[in-house]
N, C-alpha and C. Protein backbone atom coordinates (compact mmCIF):
# COMPACT_ATOMS: atom_id res chain seq x y z
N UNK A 1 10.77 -61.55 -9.81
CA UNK A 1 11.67 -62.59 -9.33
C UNK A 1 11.19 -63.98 -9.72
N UNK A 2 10.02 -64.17 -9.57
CA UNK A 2 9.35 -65.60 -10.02
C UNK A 2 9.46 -65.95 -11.23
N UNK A 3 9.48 -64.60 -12.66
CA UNK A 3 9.89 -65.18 -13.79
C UNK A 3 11.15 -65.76 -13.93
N UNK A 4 12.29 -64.80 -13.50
CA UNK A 4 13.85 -65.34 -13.58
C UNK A 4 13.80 -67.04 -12.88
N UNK A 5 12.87 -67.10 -11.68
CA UNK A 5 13.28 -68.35 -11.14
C UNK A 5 13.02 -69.50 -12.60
N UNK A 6 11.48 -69.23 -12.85
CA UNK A 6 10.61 -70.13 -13.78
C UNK A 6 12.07 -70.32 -15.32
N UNK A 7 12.64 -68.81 -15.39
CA UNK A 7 13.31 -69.06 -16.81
C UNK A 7 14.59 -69.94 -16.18
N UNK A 8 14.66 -69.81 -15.09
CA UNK A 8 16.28 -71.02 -14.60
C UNK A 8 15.97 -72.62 -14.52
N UNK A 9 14.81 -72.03 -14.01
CA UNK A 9 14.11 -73.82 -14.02
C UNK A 9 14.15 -74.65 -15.63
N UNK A 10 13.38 -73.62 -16.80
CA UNK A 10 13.20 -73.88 -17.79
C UNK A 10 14.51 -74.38 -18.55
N UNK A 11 15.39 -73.10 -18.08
CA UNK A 11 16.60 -73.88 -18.56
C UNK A 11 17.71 -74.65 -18.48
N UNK A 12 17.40 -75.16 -17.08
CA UNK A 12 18.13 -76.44 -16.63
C UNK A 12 17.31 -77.74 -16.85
N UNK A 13 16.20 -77.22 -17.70
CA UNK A 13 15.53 -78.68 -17.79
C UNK A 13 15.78 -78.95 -19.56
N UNK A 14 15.77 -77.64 -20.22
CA UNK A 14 16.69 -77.44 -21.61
C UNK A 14 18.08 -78.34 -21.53
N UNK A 15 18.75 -77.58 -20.61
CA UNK A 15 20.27 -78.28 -20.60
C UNK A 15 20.23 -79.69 -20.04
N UNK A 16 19.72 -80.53 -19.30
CA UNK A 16 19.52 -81.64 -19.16
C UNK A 16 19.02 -82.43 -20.17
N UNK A 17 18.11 -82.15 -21.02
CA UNK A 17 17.66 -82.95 -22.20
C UNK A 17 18.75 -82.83 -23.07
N UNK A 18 19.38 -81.59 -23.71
CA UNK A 18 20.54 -81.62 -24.29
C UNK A 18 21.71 -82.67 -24.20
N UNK A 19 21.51 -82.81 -22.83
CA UNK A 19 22.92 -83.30 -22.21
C UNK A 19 22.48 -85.02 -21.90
N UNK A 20 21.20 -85.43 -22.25
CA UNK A 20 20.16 -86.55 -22.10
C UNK A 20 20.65 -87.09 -23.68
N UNK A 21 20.42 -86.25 -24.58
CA UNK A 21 20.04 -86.35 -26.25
C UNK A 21 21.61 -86.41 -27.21
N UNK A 22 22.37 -86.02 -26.29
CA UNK A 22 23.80 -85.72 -26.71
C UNK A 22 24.36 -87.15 -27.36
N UNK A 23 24.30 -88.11 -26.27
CA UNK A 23 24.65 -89.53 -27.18
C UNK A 23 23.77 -89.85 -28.43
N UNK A 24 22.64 -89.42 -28.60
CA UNK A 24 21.84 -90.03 -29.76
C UNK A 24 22.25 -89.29 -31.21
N UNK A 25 22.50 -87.75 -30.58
CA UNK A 25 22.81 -86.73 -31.85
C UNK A 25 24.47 -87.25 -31.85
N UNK A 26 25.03 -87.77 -31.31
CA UNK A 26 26.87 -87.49 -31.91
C UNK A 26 26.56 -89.25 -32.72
N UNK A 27 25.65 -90.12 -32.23
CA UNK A 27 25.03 -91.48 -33.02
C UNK A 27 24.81 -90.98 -34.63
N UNK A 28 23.83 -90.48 -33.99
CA UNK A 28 23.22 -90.17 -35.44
C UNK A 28 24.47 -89.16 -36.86
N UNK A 29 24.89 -87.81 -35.96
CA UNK A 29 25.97 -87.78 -36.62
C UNK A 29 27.36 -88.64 -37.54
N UNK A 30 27.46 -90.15 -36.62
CA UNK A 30 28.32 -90.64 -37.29
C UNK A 30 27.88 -91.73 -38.08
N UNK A 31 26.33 -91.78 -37.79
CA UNK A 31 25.94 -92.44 -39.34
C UNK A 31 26.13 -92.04 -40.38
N UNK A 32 25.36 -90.47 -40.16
CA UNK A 32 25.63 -90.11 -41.81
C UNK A 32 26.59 -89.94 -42.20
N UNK A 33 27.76 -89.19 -41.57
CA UNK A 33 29.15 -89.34 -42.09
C UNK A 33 29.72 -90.30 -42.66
N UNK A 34 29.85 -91.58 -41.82
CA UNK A 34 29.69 -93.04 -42.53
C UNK A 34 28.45 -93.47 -43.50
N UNK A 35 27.41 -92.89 -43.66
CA UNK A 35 26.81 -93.34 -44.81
C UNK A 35 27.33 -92.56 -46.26
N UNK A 36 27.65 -91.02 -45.74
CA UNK A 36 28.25 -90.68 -47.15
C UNK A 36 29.57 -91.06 -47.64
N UNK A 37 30.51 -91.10 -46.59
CA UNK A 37 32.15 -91.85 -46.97
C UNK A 37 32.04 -92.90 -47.08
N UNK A 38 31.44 -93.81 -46.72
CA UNK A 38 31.90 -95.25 -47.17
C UNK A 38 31.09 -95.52 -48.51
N UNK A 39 29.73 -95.19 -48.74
CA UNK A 39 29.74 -95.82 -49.73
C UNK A 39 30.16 -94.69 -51.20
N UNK A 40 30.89 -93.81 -50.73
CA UNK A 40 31.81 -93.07 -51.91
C UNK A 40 32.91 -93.88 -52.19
N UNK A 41 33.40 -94.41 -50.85
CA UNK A 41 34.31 -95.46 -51.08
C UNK A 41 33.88 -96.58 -51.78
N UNK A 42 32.66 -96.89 -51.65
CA UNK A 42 32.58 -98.40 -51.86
C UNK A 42 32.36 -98.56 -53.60
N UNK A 43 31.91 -97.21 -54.05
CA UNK A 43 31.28 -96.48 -55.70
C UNK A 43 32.89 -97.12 -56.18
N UNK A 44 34.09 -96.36 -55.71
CA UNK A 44 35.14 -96.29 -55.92
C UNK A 44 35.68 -97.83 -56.15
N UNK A 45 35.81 -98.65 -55.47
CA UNK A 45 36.03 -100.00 -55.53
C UNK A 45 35.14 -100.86 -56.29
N UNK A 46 34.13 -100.54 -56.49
CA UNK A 46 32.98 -101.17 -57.89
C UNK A 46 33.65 -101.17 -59.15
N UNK A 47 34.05 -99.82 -59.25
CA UNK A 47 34.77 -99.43 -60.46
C UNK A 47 35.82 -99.12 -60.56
N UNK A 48 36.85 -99.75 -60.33
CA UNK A 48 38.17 -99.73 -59.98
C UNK A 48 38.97 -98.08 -61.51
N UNK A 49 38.39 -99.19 -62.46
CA UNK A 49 38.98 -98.33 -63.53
C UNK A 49 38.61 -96.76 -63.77
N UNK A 50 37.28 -96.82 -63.63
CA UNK A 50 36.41 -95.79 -63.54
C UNK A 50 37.32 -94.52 -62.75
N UNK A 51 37.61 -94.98 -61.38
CA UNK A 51 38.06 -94.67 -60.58
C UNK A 51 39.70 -94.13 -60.64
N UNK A 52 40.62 -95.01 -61.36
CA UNK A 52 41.73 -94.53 -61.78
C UNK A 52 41.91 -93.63 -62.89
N UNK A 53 40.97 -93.96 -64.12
CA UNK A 53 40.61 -92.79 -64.59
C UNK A 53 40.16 -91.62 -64.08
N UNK A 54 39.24 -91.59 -63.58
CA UNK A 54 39.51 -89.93 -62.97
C UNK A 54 40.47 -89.53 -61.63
N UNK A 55 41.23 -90.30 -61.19
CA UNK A 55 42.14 -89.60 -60.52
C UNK A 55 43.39 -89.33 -61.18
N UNK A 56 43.33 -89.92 -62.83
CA UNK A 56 44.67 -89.57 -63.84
C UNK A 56 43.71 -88.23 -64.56
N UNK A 57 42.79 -87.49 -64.77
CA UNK A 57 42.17 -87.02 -65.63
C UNK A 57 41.13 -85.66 -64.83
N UNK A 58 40.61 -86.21 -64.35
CA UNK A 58 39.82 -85.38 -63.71
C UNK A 58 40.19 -84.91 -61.82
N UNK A 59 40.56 -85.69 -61.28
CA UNK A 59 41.12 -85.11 -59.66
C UNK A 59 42.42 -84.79 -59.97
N UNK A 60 42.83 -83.61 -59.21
CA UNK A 60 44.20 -83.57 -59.28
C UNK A 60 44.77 -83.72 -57.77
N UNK A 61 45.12 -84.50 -57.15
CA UNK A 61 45.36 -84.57 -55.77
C UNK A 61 47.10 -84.05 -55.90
N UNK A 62 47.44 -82.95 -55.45
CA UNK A 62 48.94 -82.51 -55.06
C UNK A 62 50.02 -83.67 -54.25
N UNK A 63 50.70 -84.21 -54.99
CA UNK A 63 52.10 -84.31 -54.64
C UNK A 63 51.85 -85.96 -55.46
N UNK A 64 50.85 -86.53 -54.95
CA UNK A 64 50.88 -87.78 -55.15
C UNK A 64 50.26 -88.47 -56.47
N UNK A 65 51.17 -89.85 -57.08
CA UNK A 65 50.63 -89.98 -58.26
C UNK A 65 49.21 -90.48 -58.51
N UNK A 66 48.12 -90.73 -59.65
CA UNK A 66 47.31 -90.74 -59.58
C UNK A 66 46.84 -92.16 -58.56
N UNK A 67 47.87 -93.23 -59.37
CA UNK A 67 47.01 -94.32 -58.52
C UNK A 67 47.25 -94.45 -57.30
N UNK A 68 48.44 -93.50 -56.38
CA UNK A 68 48.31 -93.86 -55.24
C UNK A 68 47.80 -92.71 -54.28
N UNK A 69 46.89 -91.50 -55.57
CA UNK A 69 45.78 -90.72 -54.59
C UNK A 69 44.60 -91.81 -54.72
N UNK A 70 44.34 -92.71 -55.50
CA UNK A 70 43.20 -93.36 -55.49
C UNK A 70 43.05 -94.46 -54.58
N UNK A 71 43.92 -94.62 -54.50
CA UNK A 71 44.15 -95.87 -53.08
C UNK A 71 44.11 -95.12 -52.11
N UNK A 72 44.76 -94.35 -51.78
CA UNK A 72 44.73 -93.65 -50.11
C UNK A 72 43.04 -93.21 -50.20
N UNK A 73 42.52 -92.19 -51.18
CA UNK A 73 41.62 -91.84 -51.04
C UNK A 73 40.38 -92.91 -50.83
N UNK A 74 40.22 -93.99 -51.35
CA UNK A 74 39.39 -94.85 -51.29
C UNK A 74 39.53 -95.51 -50.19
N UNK A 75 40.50 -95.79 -49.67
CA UNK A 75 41.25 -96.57 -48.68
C UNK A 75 40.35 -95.62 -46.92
N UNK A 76 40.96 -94.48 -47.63
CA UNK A 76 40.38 -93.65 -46.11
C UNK A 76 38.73 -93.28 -46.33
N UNK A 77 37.97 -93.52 -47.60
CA UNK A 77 36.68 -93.10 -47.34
C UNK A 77 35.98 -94.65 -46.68
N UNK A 78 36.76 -95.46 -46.70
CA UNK A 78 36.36 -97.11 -46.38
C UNK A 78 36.60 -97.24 -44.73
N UNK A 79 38.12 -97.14 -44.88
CA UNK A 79 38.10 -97.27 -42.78
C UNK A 79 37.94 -96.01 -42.18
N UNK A 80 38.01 -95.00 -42.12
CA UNK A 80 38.04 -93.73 -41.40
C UNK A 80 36.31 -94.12 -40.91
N UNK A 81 35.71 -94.37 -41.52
CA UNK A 81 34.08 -94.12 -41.88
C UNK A 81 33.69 -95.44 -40.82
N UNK A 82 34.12 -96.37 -40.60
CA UNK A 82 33.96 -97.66 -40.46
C UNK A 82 34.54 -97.12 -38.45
N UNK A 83 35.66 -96.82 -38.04
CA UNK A 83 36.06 -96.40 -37.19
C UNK A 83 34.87 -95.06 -36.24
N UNK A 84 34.62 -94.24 -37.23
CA UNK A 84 33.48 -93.26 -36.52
C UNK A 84 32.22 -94.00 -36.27
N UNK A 85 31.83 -95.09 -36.75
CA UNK A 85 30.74 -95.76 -36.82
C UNK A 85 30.88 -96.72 -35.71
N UNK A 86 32.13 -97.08 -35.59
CA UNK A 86 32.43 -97.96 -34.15
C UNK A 86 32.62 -97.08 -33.16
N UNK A 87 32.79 -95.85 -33.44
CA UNK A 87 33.27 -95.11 -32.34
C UNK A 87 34.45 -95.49 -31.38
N UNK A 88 35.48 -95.65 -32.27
CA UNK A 88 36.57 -95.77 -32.01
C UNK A 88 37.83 -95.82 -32.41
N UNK A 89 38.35 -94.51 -31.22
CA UNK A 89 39.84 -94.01 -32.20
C UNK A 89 38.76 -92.97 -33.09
N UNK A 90 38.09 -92.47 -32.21
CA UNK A 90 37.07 -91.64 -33.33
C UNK A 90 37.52 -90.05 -33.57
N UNK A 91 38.56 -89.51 -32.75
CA UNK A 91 39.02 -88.20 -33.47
C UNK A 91 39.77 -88.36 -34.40
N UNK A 92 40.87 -89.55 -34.18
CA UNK A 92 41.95 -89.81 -35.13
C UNK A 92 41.03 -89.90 -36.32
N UNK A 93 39.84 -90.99 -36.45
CA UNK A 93 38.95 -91.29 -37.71
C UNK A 93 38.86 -89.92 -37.94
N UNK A 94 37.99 -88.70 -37.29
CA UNK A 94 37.59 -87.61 -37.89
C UNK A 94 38.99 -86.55 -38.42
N UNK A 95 39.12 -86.77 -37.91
CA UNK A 95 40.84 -86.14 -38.44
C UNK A 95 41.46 -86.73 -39.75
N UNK A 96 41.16 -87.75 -40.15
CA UNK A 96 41.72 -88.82 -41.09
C UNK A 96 40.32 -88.21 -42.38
N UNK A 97 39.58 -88.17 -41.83
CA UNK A 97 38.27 -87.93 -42.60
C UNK A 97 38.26 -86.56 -43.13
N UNK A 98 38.70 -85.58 -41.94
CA UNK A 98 38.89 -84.21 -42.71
C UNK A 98 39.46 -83.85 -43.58
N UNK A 99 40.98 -84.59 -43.32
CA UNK A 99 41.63 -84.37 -44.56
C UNK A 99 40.93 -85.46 -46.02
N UNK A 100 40.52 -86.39 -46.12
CA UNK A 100 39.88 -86.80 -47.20
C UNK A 100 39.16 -85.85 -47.79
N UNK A 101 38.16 -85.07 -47.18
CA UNK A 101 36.85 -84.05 -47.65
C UNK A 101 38.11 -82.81 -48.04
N UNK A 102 38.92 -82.37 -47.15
CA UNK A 102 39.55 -81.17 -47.91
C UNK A 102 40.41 -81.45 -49.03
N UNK A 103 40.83 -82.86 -48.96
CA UNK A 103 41.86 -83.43 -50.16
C UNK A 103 40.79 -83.00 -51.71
N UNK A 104 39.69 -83.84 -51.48
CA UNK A 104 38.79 -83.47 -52.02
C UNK A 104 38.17 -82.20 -52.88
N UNK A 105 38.33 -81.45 -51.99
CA UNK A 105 37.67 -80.40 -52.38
C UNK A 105 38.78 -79.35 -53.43
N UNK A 106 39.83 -79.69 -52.59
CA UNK A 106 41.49 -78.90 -53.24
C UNK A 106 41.30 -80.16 -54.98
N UNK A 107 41.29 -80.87 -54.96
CA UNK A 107 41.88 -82.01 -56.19
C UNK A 107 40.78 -81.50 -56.99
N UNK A 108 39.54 -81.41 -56.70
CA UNK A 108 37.98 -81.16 -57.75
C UNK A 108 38.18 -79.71 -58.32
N UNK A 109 38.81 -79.44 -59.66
CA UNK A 109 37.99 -77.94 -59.81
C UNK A 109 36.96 -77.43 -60.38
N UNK A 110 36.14 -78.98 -60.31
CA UNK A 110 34.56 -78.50 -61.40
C UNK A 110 33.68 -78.65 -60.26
N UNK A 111 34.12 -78.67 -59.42
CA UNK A 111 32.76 -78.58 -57.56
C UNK A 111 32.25 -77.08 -58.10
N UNK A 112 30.80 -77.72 -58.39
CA UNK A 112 29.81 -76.69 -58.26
C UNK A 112 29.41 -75.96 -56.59
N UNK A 113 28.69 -74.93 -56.42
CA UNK A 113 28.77 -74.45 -54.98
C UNK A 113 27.53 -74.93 -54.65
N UNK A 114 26.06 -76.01 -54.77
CA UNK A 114 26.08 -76.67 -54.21
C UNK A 114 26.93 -77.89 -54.01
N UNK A 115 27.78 -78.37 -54.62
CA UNK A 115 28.56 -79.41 -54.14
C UNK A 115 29.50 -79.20 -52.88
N UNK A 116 30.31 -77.98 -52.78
CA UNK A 116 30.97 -77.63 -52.00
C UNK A 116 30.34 -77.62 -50.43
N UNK A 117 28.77 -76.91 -50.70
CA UNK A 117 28.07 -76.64 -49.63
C UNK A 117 28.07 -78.19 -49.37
N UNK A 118 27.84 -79.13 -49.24
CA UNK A 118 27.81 -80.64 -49.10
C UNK A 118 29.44 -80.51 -48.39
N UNK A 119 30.46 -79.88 -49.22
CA UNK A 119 31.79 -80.71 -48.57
C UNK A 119 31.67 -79.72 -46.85
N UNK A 120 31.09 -78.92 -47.01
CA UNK A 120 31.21 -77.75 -45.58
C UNK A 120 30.34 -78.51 -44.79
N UNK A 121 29.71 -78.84 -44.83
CA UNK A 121 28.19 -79.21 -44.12
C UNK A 121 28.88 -80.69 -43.35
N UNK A 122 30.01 -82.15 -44.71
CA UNK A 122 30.33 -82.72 -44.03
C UNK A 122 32.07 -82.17 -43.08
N UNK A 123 32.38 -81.09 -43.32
CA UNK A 123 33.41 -80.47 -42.38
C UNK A 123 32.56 -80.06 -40.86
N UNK A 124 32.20 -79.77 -41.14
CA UNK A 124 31.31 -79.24 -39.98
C UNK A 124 31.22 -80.62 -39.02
N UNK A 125 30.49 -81.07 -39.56
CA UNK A 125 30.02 -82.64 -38.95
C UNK A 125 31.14 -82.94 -38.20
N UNK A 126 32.09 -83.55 -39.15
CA UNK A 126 33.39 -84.32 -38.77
C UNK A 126 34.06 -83.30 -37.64
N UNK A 127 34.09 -82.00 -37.86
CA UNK A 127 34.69 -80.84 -36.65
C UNK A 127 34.04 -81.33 -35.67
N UNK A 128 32.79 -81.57 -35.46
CA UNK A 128 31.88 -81.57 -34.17
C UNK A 128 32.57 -82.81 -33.63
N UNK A 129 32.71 -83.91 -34.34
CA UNK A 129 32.90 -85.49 -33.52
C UNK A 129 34.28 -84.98 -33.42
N UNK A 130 35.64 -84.05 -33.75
CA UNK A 130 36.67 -84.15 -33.40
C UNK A 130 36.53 -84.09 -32.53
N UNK A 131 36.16 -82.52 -32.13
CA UNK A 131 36.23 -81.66 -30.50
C UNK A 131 35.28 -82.09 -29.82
N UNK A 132 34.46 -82.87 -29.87
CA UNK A 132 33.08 -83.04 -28.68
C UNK A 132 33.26 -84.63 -28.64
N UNK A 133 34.20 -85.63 -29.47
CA UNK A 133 34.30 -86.86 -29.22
C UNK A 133 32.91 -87.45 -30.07
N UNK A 134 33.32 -89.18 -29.65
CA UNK A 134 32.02 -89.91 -30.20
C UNK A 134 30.86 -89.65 -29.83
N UNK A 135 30.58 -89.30 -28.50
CA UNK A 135 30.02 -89.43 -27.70
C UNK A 135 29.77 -91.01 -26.44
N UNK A 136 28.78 -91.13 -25.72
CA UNK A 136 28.88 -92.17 -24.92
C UNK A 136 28.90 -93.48 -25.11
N UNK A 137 27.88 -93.47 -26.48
CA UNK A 137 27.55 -94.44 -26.84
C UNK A 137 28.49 -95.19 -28.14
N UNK A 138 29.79 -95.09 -27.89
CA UNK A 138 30.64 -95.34 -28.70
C UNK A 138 31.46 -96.55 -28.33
N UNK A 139 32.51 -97.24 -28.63
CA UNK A 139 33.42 -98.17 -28.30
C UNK A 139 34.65 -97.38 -27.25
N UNK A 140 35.08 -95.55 -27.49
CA UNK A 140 35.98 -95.22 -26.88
C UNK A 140 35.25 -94.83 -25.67
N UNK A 141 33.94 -94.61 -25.73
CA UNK A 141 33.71 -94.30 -24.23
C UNK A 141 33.54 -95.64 -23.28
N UNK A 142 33.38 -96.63 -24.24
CA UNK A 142 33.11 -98.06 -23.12
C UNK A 142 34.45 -98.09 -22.63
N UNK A 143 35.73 -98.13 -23.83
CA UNK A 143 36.89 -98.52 -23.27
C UNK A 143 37.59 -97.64 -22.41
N UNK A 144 37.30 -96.56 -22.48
CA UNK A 144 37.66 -95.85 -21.31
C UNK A 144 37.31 -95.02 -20.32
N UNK A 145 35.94 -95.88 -19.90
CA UNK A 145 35.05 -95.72 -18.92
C UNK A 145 36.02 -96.17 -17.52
N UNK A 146 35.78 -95.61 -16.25
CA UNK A 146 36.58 -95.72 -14.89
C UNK A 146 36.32 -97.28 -14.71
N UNK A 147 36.85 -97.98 -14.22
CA UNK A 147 37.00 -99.42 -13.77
C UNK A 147 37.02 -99.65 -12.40
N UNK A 148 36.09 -100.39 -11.93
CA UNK A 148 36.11 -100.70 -10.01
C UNK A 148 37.76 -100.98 -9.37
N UNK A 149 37.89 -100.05 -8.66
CA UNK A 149 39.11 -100.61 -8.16
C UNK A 149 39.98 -102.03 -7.97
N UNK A 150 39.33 -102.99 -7.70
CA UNK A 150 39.12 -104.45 -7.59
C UNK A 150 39.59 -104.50 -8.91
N UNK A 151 39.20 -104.64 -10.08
CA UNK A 151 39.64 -104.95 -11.14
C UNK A 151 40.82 -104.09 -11.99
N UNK A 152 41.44 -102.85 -11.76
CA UNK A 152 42.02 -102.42 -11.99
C UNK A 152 43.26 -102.90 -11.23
N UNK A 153 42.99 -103.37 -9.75
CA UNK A 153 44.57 -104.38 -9.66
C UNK A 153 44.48 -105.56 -9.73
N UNK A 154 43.70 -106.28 -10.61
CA UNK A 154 43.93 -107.56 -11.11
C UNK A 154 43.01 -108.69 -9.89
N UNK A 155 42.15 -107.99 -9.48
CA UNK A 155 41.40 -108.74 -8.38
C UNK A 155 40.06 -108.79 -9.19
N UNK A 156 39.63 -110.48 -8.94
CA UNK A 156 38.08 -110.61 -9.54
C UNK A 156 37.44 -110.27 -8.18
């Protein structure tokens, strides 16, 4: 009986650090996400031409013409990335972001399978901040953190 107690103890002190560490890991998560999308975006806007050339030549993005997959696409690796990093409006960002990485991956047909493993790894990521949010330490959890009664009816 004393082990089961010791393993409940152990693991409510597991799940508390988890649940301690949770804002730092969904942090850290939306750095790197924003460190790899934006400055893919930002490659993209250096070289404007560069850039329209291979979305006439080398990406094939479905439905849309080249230069206006290169604008949306650049467009969303710039704010989507910028939004998860503020943490805010951060599913819509990861949602906006998923489809960039799968646009991606559908338009490329020379993605080698480490490259792909990169596009899964950032699906994954971006899945986690959909369904589990920014976390606390974000702009959507400040803004919609509970408010003292007093100030919610307009009383200082």
């Amino acid at each position: 009986m004393e082990n089961a107690s010791l393993a409940g103890r152990l693991y409510a002190r597991l799940e508390a650090l988890a649940v301690a560490l949770q804002p730092l890991v969904a942090l850290a998560v939306r750095l790197y996400v924003f460190r790899v999308f934006f400055w893919s975006g930002m490659l993209k806007l250096r070289d404007w031409g560069s850039t329209l050339y291979l979305f006439t030549s080398e990406y094939h993005v479905p439905v849309l013409p080249p230069a206006v997959a290169a604008v949306m696409g650049a467009g969303g690796e710039l704010i989507f990335p910028i939004l998860l990093l503020l943490g805010w409006r951060g599913r819509f960002a990861a949602a906006g972001l998923f489809v960039v990485n799968l646009v991606a991956v559908i338009s490329y047909p020379g993605l080698e399978p480490v490259m792909i493993k990169d596009h899964v790894l950032w699906a994954v990521l971006i899945a986690y901040l959909f369904f589990h949010g920014t976390g606390r330490w974000s702009l959507d959890a400040l803004l919609n953190r509970p408010r003292p009664a007093k100030l919610r009816e307009g009383r200082a």
